[in-house]
C-alpha atoms as a PDB file:
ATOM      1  CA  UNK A   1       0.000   0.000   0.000  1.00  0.00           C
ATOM      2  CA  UNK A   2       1.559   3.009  -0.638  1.00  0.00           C
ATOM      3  CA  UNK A   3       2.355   5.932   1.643  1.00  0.00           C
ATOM      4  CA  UNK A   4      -0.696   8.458   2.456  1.00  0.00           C
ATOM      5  CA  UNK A   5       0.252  11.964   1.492  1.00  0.00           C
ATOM      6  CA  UNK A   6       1.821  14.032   4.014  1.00  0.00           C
ATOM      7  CA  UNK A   7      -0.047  17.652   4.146  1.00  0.00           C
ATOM      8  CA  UNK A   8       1.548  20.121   6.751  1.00  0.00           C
ATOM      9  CA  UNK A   9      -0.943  22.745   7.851  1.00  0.00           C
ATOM     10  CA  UNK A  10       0.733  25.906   9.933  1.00  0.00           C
ATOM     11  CA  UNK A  11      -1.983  27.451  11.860  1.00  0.00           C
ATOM     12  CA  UNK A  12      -1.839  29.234  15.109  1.00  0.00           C
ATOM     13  CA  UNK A  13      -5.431  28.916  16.101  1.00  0.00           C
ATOM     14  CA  UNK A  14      -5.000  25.485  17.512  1.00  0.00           C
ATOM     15  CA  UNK A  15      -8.849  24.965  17.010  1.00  0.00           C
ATOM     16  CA  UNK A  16      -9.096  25.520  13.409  1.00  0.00           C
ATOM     17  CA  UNK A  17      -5.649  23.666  12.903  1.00  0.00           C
ATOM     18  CA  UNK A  18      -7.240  20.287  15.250  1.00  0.00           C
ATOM     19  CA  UNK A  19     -10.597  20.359  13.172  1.00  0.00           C
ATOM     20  CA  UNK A  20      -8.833  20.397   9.978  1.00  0.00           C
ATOM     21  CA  UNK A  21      -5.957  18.104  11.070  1.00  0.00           C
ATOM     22  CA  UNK A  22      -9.197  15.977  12.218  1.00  0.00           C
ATOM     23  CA  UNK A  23     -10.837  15.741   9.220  1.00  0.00           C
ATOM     24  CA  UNK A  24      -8.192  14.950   6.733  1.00  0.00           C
ATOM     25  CA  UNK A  25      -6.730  12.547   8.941  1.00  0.00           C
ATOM     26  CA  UNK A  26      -9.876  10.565   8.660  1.00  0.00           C
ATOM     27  CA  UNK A  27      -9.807  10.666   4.664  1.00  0.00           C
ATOM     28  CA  UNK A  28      -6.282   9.024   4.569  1.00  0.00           C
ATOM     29  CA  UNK A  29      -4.114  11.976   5.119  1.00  0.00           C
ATOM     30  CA  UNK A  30      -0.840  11.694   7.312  1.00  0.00           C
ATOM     31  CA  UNK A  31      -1.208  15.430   8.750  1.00  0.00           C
ATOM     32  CA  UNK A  32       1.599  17.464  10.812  1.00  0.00           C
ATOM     33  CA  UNK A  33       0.371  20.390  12.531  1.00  0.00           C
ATOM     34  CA  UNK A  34       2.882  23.765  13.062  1.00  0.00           C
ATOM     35  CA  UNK A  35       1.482  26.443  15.612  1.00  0.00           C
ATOM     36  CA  UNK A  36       4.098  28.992  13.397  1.00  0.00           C
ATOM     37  CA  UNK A  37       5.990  29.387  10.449  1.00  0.00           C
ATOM     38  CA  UNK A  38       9.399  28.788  12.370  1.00  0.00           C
ATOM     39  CA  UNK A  39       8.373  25.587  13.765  1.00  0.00           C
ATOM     40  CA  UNK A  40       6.519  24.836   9.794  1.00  0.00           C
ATOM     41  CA  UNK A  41       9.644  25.315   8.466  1.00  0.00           C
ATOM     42  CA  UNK A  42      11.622  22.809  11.023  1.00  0.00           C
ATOM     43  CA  UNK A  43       9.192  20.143   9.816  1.00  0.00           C
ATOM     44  CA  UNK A  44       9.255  21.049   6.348  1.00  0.00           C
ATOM     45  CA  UNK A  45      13.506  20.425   6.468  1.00  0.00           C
ATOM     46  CA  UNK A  46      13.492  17.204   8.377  1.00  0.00           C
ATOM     47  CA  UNK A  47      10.349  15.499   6.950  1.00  0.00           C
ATOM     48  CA  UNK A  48       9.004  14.928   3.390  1.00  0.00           C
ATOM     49  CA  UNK A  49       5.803  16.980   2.809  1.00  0.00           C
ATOM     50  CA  UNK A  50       3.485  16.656  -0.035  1.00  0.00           C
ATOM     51  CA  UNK A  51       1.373  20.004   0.360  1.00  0.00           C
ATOM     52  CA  UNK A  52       1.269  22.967   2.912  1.00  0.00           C
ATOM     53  CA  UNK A  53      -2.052  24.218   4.091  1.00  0.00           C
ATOM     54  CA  UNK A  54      -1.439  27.694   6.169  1.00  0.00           C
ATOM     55  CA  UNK A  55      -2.518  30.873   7.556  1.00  0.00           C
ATOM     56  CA  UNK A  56      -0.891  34.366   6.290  1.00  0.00           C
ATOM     57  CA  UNK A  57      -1.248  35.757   9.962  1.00  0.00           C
ATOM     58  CA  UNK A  58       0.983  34.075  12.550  1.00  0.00           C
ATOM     59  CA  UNK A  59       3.577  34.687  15.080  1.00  0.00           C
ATOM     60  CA  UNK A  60       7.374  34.460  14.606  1.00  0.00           C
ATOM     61  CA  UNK A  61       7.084  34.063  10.939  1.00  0.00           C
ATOM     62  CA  UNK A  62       3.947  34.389   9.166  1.00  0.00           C
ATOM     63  CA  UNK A  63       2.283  32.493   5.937  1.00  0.00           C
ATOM     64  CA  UNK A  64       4.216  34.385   3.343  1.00  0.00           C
ATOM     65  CA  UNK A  65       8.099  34.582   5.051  1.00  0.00           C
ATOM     66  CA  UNK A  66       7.174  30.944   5.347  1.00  0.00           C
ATOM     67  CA  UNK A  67       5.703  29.917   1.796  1.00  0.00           C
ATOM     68  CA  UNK A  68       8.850  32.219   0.235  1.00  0.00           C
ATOM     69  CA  UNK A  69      11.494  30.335   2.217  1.00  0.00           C
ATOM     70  CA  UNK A  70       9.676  27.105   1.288  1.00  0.00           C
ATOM     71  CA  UNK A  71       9.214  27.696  -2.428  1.00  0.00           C
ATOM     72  CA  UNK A  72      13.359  28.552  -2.361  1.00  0.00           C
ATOM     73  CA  UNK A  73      13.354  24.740  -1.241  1.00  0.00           C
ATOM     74  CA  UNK A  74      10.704  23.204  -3.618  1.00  0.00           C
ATOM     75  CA  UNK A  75       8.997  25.528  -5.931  1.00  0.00           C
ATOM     76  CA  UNK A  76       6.616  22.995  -6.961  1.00  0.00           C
ATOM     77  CA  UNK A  77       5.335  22.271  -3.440  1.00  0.00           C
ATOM     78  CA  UNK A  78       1.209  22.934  -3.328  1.00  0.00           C
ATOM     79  CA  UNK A  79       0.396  25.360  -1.226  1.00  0.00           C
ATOM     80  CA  UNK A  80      -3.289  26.158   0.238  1.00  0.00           C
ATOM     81  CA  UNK A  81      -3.638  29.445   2.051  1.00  0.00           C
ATOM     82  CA  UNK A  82      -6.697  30.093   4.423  1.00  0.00           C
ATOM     83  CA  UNK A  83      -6.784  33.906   5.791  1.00  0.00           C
ATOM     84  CA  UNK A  84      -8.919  36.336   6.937  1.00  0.00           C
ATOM     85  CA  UNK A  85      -6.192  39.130   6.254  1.00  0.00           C
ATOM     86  CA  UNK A  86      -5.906  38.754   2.128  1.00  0.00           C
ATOM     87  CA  UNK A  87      -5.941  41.969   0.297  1.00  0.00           C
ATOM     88  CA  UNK A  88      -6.019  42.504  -3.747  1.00  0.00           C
ATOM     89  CA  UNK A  89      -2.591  43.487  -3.676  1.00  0.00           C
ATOM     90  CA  UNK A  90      -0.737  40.614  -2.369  1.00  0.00           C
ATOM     91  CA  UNK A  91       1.561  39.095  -3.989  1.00  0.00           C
ATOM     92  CA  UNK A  92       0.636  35.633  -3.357  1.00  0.00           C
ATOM     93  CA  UNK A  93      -1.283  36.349  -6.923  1.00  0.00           C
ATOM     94  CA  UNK A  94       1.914  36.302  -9.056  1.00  0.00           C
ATOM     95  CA  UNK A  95       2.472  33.424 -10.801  1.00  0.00           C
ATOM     96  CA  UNK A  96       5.986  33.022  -9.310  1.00  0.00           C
ATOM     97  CA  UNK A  97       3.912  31.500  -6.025  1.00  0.00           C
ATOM     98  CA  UNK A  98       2.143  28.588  -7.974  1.00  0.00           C
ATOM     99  CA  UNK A  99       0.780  25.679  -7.601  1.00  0.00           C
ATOM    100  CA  UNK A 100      -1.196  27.539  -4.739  1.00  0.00           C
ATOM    101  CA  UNK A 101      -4.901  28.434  -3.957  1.00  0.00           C
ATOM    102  CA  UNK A 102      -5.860  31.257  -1.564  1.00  0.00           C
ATOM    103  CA  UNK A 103      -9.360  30.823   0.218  1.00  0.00           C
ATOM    104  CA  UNK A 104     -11.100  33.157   2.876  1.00  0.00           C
ATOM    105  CA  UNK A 105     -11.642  32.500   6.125  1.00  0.00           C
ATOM    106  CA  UNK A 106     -13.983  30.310   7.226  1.00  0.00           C
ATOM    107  CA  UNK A 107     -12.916  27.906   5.166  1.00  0.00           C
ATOM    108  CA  UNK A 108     -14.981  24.449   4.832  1.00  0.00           C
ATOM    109  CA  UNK A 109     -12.430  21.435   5.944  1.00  0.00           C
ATOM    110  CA  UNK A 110     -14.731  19.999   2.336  1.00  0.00           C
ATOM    111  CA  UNK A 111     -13.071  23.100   0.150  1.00  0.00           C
ATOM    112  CA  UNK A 112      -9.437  22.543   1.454  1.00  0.00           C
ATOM    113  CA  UNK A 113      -9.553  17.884   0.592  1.00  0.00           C
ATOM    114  CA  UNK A 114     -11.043  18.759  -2.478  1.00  0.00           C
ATOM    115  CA  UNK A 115      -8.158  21.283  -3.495  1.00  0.00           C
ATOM    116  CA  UNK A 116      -5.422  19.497  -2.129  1.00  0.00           C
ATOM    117  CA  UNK A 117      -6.683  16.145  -3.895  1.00  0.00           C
ATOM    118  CA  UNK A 118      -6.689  18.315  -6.763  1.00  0.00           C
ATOM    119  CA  UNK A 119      -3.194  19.393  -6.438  1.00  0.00           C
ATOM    120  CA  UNK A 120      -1.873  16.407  -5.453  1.00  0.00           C
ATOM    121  CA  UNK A 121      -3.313  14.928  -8.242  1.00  0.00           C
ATOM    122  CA  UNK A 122      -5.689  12.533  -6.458  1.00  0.00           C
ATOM    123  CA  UNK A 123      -9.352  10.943  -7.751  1.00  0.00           C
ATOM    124  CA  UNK A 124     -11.990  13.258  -6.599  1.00  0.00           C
ATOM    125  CA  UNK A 125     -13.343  11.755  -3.001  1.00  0.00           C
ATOM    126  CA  UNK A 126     -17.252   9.934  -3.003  1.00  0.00           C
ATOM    127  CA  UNK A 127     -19.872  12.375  -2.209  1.00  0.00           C
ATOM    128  CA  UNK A 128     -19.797  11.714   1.776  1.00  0.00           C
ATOM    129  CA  UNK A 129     -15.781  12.056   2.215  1.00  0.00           C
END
């Protein structure tokens, strides 16, 4: 059997960051959880990651610090962003930052499987997962 993908998510509202760990875990995710982008990016250089899920607002290094120091490793590493701070201008938009989706918070846990099986080139789930 081969190995579940491993999604990262870097959220600092430990909630929303247990409810989604939660949820993908149960449709055959392996999921790490960072309260930061510091302690994202230790996991991120000692463990093989498939796709980052994160929030823009954070302490000690927030969403984009940590998605620009990530893409430097592996610019071809999905990214899903969930914020309630995104503004027309950012620069998230540029090409340069793709693959990578941007959603508003709330965010359905539904919104963020079906993207990252997207991404990660997955079937589409049944209509209950």
């Amino acid at each position: 059997m081969p190995e579940p993908f491993h999604i990262l998510i870097a959220e600092d509202e430990v909630l929303a960051a247990m409810a989604l760990e939660d949820f993908l875990s149960l449709r055959g995710f392996r999921v790490s959880v960072a309260g930061n982008g510091i302690e994202a990016l230790e996991r991120f250089a000692r463990e093989k990651i498939d796709a980052l899920v994160t929030d823009l607002r954070m302490p000690r290094m927030d969403g984009h610090a940590l998605i620009r120091e990530i893409r430097q490793r592996d610019a071809e590493l999905p990214v899903v962003v969930m914020t309630g701070y995104l503004t027309h201008d950012s620069d998230l938009t540029h090409d340069r930052w793709k693959p990578l989706e941007i959603f508003s918070k709330p965010v359905n846990p539904r919104t963020i499987h079906a993207t990252l099986q997207r991404m990660l080139g997955m079937p589409p789930a049944t209509a209950d997962a």
